[in-house]
C-alpha atoms as a PDB file:
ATOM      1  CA  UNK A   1      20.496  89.308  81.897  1.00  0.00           C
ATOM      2  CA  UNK A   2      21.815  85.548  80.605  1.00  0.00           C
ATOM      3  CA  UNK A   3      20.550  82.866  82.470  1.00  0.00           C
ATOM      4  CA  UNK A   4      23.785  81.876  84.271  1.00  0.00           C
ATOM      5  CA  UNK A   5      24.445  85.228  85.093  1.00  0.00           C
ATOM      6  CA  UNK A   6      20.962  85.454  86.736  1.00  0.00           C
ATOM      7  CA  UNK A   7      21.585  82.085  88.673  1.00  0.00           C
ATOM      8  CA  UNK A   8      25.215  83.353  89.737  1.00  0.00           C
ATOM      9  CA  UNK A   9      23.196  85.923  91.772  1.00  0.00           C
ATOM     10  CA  UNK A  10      21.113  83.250  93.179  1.00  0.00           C
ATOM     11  CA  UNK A  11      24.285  80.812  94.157  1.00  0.00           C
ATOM     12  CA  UNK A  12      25.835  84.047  96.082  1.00  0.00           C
ATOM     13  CA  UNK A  13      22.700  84.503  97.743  1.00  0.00           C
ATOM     14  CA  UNK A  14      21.224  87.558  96.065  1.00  0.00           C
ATOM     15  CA  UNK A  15      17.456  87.728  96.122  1.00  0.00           C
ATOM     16  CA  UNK A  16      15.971  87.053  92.971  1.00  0.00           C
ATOM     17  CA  UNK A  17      12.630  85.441  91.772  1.00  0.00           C
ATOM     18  CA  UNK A  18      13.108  81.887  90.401  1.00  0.00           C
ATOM     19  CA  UNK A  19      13.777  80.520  87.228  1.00  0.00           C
ATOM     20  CA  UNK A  20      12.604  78.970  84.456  1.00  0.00           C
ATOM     21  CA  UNK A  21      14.451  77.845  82.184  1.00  0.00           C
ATOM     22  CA  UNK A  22      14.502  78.016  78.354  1.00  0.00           C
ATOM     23  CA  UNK A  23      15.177  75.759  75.579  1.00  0.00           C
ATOM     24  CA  UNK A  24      15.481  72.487  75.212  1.00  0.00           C
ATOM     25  CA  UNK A  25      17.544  69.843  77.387  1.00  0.00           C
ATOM     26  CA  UNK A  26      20.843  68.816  76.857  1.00  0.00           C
ATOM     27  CA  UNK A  27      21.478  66.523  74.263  1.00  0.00           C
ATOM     28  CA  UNK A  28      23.993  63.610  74.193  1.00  0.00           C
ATOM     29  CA  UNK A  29      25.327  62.348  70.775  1.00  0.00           C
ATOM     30  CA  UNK A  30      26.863  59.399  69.862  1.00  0.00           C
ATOM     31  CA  UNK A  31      30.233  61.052  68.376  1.00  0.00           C
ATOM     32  CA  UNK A  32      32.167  59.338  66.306  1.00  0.00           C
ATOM     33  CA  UNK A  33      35.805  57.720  68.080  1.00  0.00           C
ATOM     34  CA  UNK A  34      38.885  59.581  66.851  1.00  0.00           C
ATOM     35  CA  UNK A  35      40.536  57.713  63.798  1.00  0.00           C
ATOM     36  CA  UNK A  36      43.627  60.199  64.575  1.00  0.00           C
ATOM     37  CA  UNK A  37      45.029  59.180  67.847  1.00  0.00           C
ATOM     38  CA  UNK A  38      47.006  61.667  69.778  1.00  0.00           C
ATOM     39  CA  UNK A  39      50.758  60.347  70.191  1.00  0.00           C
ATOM     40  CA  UNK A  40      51.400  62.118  73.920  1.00  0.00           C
ATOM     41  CA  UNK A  41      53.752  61.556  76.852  1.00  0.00           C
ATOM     42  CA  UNK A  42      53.668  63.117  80.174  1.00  0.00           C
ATOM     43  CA  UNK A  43      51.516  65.190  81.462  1.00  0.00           C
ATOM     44  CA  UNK A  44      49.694  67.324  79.121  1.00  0.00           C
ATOM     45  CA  UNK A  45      47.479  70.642  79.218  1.00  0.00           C
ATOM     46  CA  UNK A  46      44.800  71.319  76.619  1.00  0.00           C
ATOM     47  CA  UNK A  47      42.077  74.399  76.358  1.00  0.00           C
ATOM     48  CA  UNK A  48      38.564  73.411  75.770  1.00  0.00           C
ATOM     49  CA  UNK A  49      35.398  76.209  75.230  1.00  0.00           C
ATOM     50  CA  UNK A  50      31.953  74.183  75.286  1.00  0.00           C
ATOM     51  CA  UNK A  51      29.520  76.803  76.360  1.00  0.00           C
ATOM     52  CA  UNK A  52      29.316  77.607  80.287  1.00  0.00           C
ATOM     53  CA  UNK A  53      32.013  76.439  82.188  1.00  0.00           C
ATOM     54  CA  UNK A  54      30.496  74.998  84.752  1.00  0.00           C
ATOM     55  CA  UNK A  55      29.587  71.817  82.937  1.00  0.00           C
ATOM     56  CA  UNK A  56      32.875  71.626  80.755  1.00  0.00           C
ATOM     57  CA  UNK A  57      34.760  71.697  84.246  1.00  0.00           C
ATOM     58  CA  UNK A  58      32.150  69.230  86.051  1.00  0.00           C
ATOM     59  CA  UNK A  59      32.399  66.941  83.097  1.00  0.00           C
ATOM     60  CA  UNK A  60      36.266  66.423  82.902  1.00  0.00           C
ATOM     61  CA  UNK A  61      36.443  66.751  86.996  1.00  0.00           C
ATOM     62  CA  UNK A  62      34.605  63.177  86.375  1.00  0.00           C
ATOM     63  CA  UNK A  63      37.199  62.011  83.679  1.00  0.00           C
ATOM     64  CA  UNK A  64      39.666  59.683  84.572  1.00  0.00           C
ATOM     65  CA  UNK A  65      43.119  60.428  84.176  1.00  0.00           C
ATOM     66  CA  UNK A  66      42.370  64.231  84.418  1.00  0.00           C
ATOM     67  CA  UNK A  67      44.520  65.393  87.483  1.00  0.00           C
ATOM     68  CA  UNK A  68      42.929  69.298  87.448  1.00  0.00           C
ATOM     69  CA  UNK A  69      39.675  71.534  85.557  1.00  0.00           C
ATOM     70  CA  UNK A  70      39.834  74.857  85.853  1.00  0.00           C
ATOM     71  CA  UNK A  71      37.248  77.572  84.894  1.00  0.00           C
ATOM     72  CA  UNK A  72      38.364  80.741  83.057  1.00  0.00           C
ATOM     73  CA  UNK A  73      38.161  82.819  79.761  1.00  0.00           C
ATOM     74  CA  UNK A  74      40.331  82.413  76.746  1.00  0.00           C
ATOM     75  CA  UNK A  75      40.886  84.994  73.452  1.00  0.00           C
ATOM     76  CA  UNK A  76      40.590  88.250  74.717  1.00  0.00           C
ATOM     77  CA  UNK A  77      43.220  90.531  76.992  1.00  0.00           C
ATOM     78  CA  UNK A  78      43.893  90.706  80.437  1.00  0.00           C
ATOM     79  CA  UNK A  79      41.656  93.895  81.274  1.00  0.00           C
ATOM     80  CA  UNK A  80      39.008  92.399  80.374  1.00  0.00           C
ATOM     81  CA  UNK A  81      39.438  88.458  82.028  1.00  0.00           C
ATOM     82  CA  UNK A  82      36.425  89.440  84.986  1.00  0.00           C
ATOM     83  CA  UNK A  83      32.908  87.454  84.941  1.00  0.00           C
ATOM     84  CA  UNK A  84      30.974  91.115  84.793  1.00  0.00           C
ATOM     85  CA  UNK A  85      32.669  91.610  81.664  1.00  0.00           C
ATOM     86  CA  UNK A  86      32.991  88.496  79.369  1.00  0.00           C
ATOM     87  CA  UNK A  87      29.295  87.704  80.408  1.00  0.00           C
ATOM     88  CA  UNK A  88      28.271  90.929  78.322  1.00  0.00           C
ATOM     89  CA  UNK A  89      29.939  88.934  75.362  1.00  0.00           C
ATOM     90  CA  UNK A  90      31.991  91.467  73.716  1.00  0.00           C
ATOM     91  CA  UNK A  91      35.488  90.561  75.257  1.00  0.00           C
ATOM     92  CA  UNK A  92      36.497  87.816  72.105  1.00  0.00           C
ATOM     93  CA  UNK A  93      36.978  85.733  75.630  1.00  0.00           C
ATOM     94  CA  UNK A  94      34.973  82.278  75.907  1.00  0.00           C
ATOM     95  CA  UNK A  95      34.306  80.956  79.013  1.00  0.00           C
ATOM     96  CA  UNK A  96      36.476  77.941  78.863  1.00  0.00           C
ATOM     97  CA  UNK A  97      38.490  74.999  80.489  1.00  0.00           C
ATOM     98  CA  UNK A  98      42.114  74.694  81.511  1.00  0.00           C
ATOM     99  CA  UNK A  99      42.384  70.876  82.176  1.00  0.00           C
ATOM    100  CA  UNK A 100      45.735  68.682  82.788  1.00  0.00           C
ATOM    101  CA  UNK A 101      45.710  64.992  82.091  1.00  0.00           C
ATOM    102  CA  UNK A 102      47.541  62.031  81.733  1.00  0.00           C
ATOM    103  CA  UNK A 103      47.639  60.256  78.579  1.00  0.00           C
ATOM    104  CA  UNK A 104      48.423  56.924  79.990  1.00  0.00           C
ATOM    105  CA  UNK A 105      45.049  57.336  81.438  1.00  0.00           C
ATOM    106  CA  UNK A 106      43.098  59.417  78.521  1.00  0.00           C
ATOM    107  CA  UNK A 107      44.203  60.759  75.661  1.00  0.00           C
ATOM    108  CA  UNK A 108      43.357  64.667  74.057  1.00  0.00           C
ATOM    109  CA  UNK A 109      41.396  62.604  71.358  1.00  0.00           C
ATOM    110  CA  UNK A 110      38.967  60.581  73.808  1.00  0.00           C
ATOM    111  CA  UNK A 111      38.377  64.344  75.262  1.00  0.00           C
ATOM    112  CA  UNK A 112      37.674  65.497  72.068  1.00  0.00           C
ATOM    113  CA  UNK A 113      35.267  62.480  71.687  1.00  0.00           C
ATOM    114  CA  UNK A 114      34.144  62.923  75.311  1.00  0.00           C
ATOM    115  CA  UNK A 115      33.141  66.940  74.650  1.00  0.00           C
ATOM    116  CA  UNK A 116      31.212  66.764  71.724  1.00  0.00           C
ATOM    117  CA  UNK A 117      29.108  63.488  73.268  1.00  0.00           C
ATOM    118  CA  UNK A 118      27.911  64.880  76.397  1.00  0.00           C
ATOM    119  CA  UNK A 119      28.984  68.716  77.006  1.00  0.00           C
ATOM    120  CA  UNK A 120      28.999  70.511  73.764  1.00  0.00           C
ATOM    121  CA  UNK A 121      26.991  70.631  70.765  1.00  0.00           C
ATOM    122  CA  UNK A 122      29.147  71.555  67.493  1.00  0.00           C
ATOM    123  CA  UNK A 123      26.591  72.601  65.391  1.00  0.00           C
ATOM    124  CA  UNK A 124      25.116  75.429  67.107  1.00  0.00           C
ATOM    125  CA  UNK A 125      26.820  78.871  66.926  1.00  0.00           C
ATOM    126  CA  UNK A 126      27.741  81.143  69.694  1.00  0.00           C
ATOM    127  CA  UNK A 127      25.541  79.431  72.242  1.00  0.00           C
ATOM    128  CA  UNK A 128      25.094  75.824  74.052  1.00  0.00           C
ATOM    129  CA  UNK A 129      21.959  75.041  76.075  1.00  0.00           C
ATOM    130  CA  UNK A 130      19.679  78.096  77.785  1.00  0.00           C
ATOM    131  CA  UNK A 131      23.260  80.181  76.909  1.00  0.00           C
ATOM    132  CA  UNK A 132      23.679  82.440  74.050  1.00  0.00           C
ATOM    133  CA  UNK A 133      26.241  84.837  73.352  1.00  0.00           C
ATOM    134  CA  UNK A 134      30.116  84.454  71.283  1.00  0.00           C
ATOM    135  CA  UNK A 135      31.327  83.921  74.951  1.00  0.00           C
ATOM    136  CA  UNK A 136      29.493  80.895  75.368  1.00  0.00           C
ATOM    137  CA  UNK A 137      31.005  79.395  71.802  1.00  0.00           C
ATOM    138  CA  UNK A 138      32.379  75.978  71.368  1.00  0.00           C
ATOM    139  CA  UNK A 139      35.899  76.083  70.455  1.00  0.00           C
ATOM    140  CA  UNK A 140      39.147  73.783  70.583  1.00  0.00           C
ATOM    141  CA  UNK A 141      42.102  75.702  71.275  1.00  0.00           C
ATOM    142  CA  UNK A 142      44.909  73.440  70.963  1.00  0.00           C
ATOM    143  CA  UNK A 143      48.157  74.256  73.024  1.00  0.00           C
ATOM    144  CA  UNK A 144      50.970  72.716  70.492  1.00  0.00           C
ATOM    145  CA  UNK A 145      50.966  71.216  67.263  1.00  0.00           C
ATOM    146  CA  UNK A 146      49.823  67.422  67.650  1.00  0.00           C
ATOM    147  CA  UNK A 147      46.730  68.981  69.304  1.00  0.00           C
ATOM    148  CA  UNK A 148      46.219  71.534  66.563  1.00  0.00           C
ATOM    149  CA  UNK A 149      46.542  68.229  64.461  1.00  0.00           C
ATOM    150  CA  UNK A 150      44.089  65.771  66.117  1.00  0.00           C
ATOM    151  CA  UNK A 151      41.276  68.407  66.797  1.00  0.00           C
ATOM    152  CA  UNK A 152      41.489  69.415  63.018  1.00  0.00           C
ATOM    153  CA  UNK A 153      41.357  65.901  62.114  1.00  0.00           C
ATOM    154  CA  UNK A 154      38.049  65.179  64.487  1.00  0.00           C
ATOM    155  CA  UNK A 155      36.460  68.485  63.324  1.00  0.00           C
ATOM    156  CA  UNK A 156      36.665  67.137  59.629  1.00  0.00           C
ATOM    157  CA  UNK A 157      35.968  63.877  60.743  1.00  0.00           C
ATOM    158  CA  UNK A 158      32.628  65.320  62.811  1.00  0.00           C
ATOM    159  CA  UNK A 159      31.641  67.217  59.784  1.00  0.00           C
ATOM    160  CA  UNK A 160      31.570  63.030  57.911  1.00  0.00           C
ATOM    161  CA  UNK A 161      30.213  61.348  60.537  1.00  0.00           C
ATOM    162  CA  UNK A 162      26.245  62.219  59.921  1.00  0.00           C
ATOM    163  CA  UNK A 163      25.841  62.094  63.134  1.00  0.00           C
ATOM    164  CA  UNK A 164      24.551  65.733  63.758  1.00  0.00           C
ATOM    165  CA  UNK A 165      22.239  67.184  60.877  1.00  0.00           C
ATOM    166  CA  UNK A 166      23.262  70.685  60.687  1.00  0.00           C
ATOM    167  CA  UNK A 167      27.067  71.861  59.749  1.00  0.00           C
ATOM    168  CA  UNK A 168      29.914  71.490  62.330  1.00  0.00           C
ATOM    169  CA  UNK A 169      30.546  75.501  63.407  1.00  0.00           C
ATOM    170  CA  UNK A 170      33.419  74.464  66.202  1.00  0.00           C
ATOM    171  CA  UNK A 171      36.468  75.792  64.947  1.00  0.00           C
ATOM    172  CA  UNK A 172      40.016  75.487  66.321  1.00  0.00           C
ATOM    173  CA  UNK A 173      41.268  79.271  67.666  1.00  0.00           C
ATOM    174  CA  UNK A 174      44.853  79.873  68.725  1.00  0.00           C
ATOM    175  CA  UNK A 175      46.614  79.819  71.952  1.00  0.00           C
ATOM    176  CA  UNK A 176      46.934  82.754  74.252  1.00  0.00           C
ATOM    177  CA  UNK A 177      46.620  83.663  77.675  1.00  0.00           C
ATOM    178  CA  UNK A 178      44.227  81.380  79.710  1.00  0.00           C
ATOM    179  CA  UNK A 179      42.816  83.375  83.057  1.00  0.00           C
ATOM    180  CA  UNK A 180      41.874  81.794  85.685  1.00  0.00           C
ATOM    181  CA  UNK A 181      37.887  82.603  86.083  1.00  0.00           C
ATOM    182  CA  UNK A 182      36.973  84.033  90.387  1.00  0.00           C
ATOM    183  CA  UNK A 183      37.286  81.489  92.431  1.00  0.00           C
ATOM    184  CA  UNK A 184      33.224  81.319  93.180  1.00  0.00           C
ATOM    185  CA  UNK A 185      32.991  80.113  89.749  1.00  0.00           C
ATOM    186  CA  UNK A 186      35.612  76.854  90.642  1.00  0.00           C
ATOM    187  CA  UNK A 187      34.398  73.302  91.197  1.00  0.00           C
ATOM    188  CA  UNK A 188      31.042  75.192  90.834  1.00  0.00           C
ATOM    189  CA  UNK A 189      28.938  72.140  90.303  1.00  0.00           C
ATOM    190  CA  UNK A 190      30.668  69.950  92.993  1.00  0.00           C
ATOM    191  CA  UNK A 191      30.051  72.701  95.581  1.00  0.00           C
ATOM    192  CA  UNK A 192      26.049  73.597  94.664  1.00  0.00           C
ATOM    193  CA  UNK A 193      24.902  70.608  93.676  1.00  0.00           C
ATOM    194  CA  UNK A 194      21.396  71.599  94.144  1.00  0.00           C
ATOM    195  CA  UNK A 195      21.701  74.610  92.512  1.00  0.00           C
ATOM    196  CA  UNK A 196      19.025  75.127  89.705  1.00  0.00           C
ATOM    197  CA  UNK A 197      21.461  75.244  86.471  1.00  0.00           C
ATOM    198  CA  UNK A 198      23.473  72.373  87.750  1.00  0.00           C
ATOM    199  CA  UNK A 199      20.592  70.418  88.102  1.00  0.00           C
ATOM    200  CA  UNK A 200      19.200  71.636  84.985  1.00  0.00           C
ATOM    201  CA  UNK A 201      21.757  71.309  82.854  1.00  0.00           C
ATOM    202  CA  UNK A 202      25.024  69.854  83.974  1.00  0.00           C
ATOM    203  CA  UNK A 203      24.057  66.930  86.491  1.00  0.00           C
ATOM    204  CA  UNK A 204      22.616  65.120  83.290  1.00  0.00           C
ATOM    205  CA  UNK A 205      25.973  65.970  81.190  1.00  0.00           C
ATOM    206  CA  UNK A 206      27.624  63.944  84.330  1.00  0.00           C
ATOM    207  CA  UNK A 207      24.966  61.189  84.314  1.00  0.00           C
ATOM    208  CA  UNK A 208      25.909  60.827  80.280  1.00  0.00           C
ATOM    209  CA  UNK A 209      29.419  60.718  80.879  1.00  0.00           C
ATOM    210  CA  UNK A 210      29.101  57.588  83.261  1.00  0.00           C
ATOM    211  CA  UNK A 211      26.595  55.837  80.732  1.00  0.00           C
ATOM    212  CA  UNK A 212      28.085  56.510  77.703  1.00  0.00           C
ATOM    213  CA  UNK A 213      32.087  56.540  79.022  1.00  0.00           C
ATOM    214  CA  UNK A 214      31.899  54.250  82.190  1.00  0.00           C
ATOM    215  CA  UNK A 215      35.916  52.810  81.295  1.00  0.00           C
ATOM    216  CA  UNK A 216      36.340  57.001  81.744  1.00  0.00           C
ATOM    217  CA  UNK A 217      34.380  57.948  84.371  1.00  0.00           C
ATOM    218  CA  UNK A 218      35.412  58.844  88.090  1.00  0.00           C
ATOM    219  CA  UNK A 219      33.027  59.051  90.486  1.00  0.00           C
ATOM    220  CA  UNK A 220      34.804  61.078  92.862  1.00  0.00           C
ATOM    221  CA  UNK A 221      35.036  64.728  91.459  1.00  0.00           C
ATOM    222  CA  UNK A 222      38.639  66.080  91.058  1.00  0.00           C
ATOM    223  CA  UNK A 223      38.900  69.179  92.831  1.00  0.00           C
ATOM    224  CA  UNK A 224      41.244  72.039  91.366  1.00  0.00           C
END
């Protein structure tokens, strides 16, 4: 059983004997700013897959300008789109991020900047913290062609930036359906706080976002 699936059981009350968990903590890098600036209007949506989606969604539901986060799984079919399903990791579907923003307020780029500082690590393959499986991959899956531009752009710019040692894995996937992940899974972090993985994991991906993005950061979480 995967970590989060274990502590799922524990958030929905399911008796279970605690714990611990592996690897190491979360890092935060110091990713380079976009040189490629996103030239946007309106409200826009984008697709982000950063490992579990708890963290992706808690992380942006702190980001100014982002008016909704939603959890869900991207690249595989409809049959498939169910937690019990993708979490056995042979669906093609990453648990991902539907967010809407406003680009007056932040642009796709400073998310792009914003992901790869404090939620996802681009080096590492078909995993992200305690998480491992090609569900749990980092990917950018742009929703029309400026955003296909400026994420290939940051990807090549990642990979000349030194600032990670290994090679930069993330890779930019094509648009299809996003589904909408059950709704126990939704504004997960805001609504268990205490929970062990949250605290674990994501509440110092949130901390990092105010420290390290404090002209971006909301305090109040942004619901839906």
């Amino acid at each position: 059983m995967h970590a989060k699936t274990f502590l799922v059981s524990i958030a929905l009350g399911v008796s279970a004997l605690s714990l611990t968990a592996t690897g190491a903590s979360a890092e935060v890098f110091d990713a380079p700013t976009p040189t490629r600036q996103a030239n946007e209007q309106g409200l826009q949506t984008a697709i982000f897959a950063g490992g579990c989606f708890w963290g992706v969604e808690a992380v942006f539901s702190h980001t100014r300008g982002v008016t909704s986060a939603v959890s869900g799984y991207h690249g595989g079919t409809a049959d498939n789109a169910e937690y019990s399903r993708v979490s056995g990791g042979y669906t093609r579907h990453a648990e991902a991020v539907r967010v809407i923003y406003d680009p007056s307020a932040v642009r796709y780029d400073q998310l792009l900047e914003i992901l790869f500082s404090v939620v996802a690590d681009p080096t590492l393959l078909n995993r992200q913290g305690p998480d491992r499986g090609s569900h749990y991959r980092a990917a950018l899956i742009p929703v029309n062609e400026e955003q296909r531009a400026v994420a290939q752009s940051y990807i090549r710019q990642m990979g000349r930036s030194r600032v990670w040692d290994d090679p930069i894995v993330v890779r930019v996937e094509d648009h299809r359906r996003f589904y909408e992940a059950e709704a126990y899974h939704q504004d997960f972090a805001h609504r268990n706080p205490n929970q062990a993985y949250i605290r674990r994991w994501d509440a110092p991906k949130i901390r990092a976002l105010q420290s390290n993005f404090p002209q971006l950061y909301r305090a109040r979480f942004r619901t839906g």
